[in-house]
Protein backbone atom coordinates (compact mmCIF):
# COMPACT_ATOMS: atom_id res chain seq x y z
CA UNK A 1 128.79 1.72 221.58
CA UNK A 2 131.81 1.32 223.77
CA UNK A 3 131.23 1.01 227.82
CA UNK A 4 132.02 3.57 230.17
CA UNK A 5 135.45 3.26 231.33
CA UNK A 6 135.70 2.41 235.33
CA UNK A 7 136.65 5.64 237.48
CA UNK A 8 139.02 4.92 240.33
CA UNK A 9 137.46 6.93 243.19
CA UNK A 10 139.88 9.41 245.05
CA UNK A 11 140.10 8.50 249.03
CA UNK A 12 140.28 11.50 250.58
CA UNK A 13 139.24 13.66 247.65
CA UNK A 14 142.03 15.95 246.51
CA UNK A 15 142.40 19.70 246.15
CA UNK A 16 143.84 20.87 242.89
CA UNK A 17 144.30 23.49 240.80
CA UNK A 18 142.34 23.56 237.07
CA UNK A 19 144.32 25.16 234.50
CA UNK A 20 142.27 26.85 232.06
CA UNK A 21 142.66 29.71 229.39
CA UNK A 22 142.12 32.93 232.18
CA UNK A 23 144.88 31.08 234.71
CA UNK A 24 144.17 28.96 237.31
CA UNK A 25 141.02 27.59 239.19
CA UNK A 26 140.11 25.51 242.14
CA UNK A 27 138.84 22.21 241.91
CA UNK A 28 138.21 19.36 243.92
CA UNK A 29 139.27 15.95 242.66
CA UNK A 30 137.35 13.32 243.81
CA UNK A 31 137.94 10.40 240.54
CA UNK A 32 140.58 9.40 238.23
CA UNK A 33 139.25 7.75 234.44
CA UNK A 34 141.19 6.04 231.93
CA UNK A 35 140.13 6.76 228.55
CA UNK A 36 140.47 4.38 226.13
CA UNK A 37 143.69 5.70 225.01
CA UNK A 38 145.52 5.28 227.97
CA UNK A 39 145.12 9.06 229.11
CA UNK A 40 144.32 10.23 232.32
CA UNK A 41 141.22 12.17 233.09
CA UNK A 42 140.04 13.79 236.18
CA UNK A 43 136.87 14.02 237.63
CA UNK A 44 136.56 17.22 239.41
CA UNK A 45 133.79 19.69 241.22
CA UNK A 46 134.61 23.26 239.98
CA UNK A 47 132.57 25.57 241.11
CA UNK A 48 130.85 27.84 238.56
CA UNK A 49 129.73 31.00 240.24
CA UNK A 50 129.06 31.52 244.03
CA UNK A 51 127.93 28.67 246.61
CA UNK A 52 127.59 27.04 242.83
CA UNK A 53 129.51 24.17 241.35
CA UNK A 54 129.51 21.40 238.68
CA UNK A 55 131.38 18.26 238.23
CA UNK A 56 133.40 18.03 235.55
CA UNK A 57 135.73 15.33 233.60
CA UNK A 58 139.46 17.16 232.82
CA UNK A 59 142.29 15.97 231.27
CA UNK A 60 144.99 14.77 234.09
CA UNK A 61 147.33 17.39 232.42
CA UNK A 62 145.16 20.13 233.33
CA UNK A 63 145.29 18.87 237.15
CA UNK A 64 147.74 20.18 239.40
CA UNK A 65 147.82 19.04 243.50
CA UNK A 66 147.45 21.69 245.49
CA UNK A 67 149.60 20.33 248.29
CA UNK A 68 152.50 19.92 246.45
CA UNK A 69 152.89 22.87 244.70
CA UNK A 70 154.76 24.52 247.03
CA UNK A 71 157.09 21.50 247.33
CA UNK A 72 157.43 21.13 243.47
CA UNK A 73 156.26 23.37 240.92
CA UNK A 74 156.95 20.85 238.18
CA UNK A 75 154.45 18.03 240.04
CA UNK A 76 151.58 17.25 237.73
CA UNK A 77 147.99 15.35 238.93
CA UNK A 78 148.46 13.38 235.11
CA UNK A 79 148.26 9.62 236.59
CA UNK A 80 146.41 8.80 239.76
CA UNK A 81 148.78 8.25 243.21
């Protein structure tokens, strides 16, 4: 049984953009994990339906910021910064 890995909390929590197979979703990032790999993974509150939401754990990859998608297209949430 391996440990959990340590998250490294978000300060201020970030909005992004969750790609997923029907396009694009919002999501608020508020962690960053490491799996054991070396891979980034994002801890994120998506919401699920109406005033509902869920936190979930998303590959970096998957993560886009929200504020700097208008400055850079290409910009990608994959490591922590």
């Amino acid at each position: 049984m391996k440990p959990k890995p340590p998250e490294r909390p978000v300060d201020p929590a970030r909005h992004v953009w969750v790609q997923t197979p029907s396009g694009r979703q919002a999501g608020l990032l508020v962690a960053w994990v490491t799996g054991v790999d070396g891979t980034w993974w994002g801890r994120v509150a998506v919401s699920d339906a109406p005033g509902e939401a869920s936190l979930q754990l998303l590959a970096g990859w998957l993560l886009i910021p929200v504020q700097q998608e208008v400055e850079d297209p290409q910009v990608r949430a994959d490591q922590p910064g």
